[in-house]
N, C-alpha and C. Protein backbone atom coordinates (compact mmCIF):
# COMPACT_ATOMS: atom_id res chain seq x y z
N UNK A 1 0.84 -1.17 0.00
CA UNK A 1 0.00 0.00 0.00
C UNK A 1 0.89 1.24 0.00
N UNK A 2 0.26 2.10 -1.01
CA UNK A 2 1.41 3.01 -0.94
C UNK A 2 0.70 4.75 -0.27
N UNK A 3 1.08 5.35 0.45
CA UNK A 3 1.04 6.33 1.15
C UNK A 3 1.15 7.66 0.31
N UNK A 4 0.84 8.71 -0.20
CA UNK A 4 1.23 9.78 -0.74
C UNK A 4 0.79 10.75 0.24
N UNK A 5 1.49 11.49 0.82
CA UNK A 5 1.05 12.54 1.66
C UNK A 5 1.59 14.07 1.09
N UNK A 6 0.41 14.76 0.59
CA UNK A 6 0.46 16.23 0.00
C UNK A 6 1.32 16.89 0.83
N UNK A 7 1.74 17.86 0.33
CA UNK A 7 2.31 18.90 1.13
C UNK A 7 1.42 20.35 0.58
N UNK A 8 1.77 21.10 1.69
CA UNK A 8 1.40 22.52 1.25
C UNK A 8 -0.10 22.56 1.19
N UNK A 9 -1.24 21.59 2.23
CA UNK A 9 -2.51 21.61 1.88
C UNK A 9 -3.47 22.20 3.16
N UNK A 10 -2.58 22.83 4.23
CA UNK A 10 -3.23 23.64 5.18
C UNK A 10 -2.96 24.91 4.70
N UNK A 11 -3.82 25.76 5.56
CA UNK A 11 -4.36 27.11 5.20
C UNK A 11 -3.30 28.35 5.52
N UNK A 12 -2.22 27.61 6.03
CA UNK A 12 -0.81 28.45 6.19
C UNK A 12 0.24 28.15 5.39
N UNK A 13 -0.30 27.12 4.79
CA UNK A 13 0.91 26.65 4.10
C UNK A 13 1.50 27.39 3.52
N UNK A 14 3.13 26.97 2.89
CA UNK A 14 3.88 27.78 1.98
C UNK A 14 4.75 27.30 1.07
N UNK A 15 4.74 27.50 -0.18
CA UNK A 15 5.74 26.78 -1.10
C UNK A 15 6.81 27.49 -0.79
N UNK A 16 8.40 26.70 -1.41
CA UNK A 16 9.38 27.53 -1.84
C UNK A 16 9.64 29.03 -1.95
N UNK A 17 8.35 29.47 -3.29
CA UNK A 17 9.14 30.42 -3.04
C UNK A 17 8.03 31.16 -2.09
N UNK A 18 7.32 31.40 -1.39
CA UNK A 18 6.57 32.40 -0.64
C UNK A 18 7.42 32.40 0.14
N UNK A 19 7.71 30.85 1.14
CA UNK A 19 8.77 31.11 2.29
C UNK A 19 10.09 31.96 2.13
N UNK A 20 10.70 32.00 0.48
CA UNK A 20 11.75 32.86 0.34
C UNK A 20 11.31 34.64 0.43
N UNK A 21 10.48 34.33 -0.06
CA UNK A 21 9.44 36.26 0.05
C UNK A 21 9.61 36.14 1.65
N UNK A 22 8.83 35.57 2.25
CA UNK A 22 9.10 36.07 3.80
C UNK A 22 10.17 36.07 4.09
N UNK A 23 11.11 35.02 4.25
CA UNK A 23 12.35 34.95 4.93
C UNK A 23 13.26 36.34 4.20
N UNK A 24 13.17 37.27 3.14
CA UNK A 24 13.56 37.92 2.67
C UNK A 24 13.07 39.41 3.35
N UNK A 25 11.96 39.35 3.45
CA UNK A 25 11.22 40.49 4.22
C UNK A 25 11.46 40.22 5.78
N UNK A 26 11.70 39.35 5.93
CA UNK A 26 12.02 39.28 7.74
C UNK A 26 13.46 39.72 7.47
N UNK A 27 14.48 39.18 7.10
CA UNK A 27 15.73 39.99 6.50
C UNK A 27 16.34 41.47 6.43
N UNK A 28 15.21 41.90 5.80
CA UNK A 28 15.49 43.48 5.53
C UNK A 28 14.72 43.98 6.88
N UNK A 29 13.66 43.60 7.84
CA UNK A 29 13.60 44.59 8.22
C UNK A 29 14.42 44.38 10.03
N UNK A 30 15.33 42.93 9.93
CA UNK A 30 16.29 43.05 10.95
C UNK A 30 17.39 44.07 10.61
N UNK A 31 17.77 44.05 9.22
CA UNK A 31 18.93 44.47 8.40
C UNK A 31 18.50 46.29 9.17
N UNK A 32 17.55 46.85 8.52
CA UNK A 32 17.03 48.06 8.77
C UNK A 32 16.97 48.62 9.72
N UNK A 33 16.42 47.76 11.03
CA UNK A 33 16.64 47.52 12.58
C UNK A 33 17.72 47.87 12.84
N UNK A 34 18.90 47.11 12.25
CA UNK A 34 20.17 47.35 13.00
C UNK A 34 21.02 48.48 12.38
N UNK A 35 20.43 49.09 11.41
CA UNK A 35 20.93 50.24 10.57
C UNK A 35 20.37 51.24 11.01
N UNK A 36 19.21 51.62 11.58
CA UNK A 36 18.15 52.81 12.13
C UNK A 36 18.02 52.53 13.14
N UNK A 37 18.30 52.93 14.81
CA UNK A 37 17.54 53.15 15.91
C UNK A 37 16.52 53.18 16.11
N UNK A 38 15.61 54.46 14.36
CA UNK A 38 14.23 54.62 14.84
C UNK A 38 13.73 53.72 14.04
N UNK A 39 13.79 52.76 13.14
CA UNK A 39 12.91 51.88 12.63
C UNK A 39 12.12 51.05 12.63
N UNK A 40 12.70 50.52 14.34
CA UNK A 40 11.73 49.46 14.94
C UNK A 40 11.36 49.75 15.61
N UNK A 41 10.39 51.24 15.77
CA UNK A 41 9.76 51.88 16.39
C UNK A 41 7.87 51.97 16.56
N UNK A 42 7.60 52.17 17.37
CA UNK A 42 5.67 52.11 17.10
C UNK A 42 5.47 52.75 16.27
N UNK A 43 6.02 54.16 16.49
CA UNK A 43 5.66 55.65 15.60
C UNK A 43 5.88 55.07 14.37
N UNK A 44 7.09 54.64 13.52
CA UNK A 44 7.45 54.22 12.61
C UNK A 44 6.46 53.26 11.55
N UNK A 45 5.88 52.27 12.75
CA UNK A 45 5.47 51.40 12.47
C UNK A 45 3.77 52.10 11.87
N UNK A 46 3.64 53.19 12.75
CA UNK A 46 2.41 53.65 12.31
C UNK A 46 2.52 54.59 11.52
N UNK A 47 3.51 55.05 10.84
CA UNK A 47 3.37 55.70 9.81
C UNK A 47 3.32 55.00 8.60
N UNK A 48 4.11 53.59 8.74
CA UNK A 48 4.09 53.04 7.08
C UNK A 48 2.63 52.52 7.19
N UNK A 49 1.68 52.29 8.04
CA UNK A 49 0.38 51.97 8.05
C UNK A 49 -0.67 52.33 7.74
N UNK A 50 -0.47 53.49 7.69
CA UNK A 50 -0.94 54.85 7.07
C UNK A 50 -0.56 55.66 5.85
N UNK A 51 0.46 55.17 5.89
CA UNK A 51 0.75 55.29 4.22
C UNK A 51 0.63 54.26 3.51
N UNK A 52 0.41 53.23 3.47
CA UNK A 52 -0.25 51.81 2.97
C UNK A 52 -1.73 51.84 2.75
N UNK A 53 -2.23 52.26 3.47
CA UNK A 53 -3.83 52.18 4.05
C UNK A 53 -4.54 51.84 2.76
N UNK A 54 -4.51 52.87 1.34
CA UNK A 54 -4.85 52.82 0.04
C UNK A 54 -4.53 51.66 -0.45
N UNK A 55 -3.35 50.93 -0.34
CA UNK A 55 -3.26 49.75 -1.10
C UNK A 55 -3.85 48.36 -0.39
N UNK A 56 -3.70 48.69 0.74
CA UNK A 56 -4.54 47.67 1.92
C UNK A 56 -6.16 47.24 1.43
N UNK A 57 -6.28 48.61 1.02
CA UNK A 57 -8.03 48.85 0.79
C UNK A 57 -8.26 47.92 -1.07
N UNK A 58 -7.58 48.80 -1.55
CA UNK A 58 -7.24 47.97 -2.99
C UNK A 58 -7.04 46.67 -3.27
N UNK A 59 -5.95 46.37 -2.76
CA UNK A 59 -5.47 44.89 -2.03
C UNK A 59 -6.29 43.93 -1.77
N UNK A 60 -7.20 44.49 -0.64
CA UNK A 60 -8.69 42.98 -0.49
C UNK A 60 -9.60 43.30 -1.28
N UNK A 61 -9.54 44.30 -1.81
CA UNK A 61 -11.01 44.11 -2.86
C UNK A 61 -10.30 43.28 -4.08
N UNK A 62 -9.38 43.74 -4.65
CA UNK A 62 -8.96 42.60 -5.41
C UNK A 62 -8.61 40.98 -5.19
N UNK A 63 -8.25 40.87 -3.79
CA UNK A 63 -8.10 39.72 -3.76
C UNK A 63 -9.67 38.73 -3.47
N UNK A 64 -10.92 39.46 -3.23
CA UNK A 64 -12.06 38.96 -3.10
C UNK A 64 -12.13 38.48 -4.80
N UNK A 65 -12.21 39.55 -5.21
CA UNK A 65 -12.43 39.57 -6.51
C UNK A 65 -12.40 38.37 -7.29
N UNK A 66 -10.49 37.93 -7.32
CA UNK A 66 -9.32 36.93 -7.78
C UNK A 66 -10.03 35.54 -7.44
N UNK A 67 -10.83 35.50 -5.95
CA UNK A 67 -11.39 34.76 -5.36
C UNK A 67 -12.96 33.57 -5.86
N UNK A 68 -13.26 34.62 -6.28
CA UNK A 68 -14.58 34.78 -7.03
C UNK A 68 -14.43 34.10 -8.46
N UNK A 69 -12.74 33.91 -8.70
CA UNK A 69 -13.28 33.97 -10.20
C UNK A 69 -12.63 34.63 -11.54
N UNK A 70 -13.08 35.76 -10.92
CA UNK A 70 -12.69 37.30 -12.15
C UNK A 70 -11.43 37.97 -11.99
N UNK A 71 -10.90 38.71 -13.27
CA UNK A 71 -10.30 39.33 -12.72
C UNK A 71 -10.09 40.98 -13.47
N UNK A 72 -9.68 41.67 -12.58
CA UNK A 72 -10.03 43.34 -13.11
C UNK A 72 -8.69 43.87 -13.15
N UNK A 73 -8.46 44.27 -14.80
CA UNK A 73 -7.17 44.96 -14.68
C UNK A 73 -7.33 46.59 -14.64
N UNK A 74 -8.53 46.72 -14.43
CA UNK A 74 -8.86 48.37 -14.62
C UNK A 74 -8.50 49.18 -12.72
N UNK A 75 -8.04 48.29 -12.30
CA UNK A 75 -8.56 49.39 -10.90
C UNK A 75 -7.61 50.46 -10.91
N UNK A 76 -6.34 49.96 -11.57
CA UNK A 76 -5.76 51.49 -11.23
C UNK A 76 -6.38 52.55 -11.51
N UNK A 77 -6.72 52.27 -13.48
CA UNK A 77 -7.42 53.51 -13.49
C UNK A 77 -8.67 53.93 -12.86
N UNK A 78 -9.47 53.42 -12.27
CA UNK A 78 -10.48 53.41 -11.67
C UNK A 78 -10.04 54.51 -10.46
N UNK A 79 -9.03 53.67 -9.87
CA UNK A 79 -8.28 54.58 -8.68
C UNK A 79 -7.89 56.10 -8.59
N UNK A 80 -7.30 56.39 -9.81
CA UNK A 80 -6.74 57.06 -10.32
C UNK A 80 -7.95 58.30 -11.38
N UNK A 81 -8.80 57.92 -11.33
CA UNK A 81 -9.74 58.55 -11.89
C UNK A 81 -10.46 59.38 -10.26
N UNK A 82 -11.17 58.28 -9.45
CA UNK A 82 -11.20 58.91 -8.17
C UNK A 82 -10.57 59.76 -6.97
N UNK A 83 -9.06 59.77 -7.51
CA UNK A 83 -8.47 60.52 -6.85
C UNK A 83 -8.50 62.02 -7.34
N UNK A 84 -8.50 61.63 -8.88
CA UNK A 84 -8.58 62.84 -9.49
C UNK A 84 -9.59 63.45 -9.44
N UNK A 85 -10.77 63.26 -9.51
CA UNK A 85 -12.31 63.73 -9.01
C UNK A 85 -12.35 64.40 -7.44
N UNK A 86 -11.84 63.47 -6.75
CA UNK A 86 -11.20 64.32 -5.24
C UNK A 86 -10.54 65.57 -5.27
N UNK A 87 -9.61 65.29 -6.33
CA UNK A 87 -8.29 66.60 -6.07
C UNK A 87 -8.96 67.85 -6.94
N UNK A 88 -10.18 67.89 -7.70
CA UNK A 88 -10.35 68.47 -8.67
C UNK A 88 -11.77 69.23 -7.73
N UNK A 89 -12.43 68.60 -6.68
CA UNK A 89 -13.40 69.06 -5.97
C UNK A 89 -12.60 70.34 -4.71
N UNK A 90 -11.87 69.59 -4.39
CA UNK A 90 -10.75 70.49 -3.31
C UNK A 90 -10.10 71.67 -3.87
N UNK A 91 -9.80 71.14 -5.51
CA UNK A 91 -8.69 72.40 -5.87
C UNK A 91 -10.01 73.45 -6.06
N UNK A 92 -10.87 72.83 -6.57
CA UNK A 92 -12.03 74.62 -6.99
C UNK A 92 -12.71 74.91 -5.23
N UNK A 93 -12.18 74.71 -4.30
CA UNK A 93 -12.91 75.32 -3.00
C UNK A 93 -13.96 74.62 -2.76
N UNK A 94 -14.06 73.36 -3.01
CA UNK A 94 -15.41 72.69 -3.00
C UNK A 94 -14.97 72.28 -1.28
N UNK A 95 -16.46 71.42 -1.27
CA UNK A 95 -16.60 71.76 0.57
C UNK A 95 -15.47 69.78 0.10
N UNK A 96 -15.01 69.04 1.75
CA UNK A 96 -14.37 67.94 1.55
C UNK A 96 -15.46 67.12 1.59
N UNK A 97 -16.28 67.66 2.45
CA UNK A 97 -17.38 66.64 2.51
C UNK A 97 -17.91 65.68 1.06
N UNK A 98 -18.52 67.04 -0.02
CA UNK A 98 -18.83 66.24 -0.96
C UNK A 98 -17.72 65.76 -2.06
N UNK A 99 -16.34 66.42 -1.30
CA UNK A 99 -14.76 65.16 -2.41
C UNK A 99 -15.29 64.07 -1.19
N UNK A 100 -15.33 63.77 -0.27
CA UNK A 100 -15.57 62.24 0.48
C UNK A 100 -16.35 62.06 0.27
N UNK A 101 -17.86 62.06 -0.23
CA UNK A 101 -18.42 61.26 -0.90
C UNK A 101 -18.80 61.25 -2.17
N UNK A 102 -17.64 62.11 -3.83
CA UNK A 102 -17.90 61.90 -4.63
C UNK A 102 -16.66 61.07 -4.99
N UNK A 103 -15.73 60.61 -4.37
CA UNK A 103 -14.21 60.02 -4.69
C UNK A 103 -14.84 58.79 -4.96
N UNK A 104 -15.47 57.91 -4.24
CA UNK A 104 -15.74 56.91 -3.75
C UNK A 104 -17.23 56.25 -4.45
N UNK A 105 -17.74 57.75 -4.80
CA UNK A 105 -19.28 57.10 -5.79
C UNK A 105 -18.50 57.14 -7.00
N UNK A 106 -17.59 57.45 -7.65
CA UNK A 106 -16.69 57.61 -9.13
C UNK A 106 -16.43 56.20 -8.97
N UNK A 107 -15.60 55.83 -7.70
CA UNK A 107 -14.85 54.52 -7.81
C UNK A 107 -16.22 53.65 -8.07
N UNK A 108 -17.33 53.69 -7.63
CA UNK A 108 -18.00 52.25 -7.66
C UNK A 108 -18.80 52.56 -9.13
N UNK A 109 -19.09 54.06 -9.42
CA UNK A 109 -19.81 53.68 -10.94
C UNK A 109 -18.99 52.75 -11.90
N UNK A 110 -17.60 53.63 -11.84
CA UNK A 110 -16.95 53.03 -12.92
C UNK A 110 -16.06 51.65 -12.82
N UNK A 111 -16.31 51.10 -11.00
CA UNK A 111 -16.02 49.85 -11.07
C UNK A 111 -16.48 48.76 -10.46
C-alpha cells in the first residue's frame, strides 16, 4: 500500500518560493533595525500603516475579486480617476465633505 502525503494543503501553508518572500522580508527589516535606531519603532510602524492604508483597501477588494473567479485589470485607473475627481473638488474650494463622498461614488460607478 502506498502512502502519498500532499504537502502545502493547510491554510498556512507555503511553497518555496513564498517562504523565500518572507524569509527575505524578515531579513530586511532586521537588516534596517540594526541600521536605524528609529525603525523598529511604534511611531514608525504607524506611519508606514498609514501610508499603505490605500493599497490595503485595494489589495482585499482585489483579492475577493481573484477569489470569485474574475479578474479586473482596470482598478488602477479606476483609482486614479477617483483621486482625481477628489483633487479636482478640493482644488475649486469645493466643501471635503462632498470630495468624500464623490471620490468613492466615481470609484464604484466606474467599477
Amino acid at each position: 500500500m502506498n502512502v502519498v502525503r500532499q504537502s502545502g494543503t493547510g491554510v498556512f501553508s507555503m511553497n518555496g518560493r513564498e517562504c523565500s518572500l518572507l524569509v527575505a522580508c524578515l531579513l530586511a527589516v532586521v537588516i534596517f533595525s540594526v541600521a536605524s535606531p528609529h525603525y523598529a519603532t511604534p511611531g514608525n510602524a504607524v506611519t508606514v500603516l498609514r501610508n499603505s492604508v490605500e493599497l490595503l483597501l485595494i489589495g482585499l477588494g482585489m483579492t475577493l475579486l481573484l477569489a470569485m473567479g474574475g479578474i479586473d485589470v482596470s482598478i488602477g485607473i479606476v483609482m486614479g480617476l477617483a483621486a482625481i475627481s477628489i483633487g479636482r473638488i478640493l482644488g475649486a474650494d469645493g466643501s471635503p465633505f462632498v470630495a468624500l463622498v464623490a471620490g468613492p461614488l466615481v470609484g464604484a460607478l466606474l467599477g
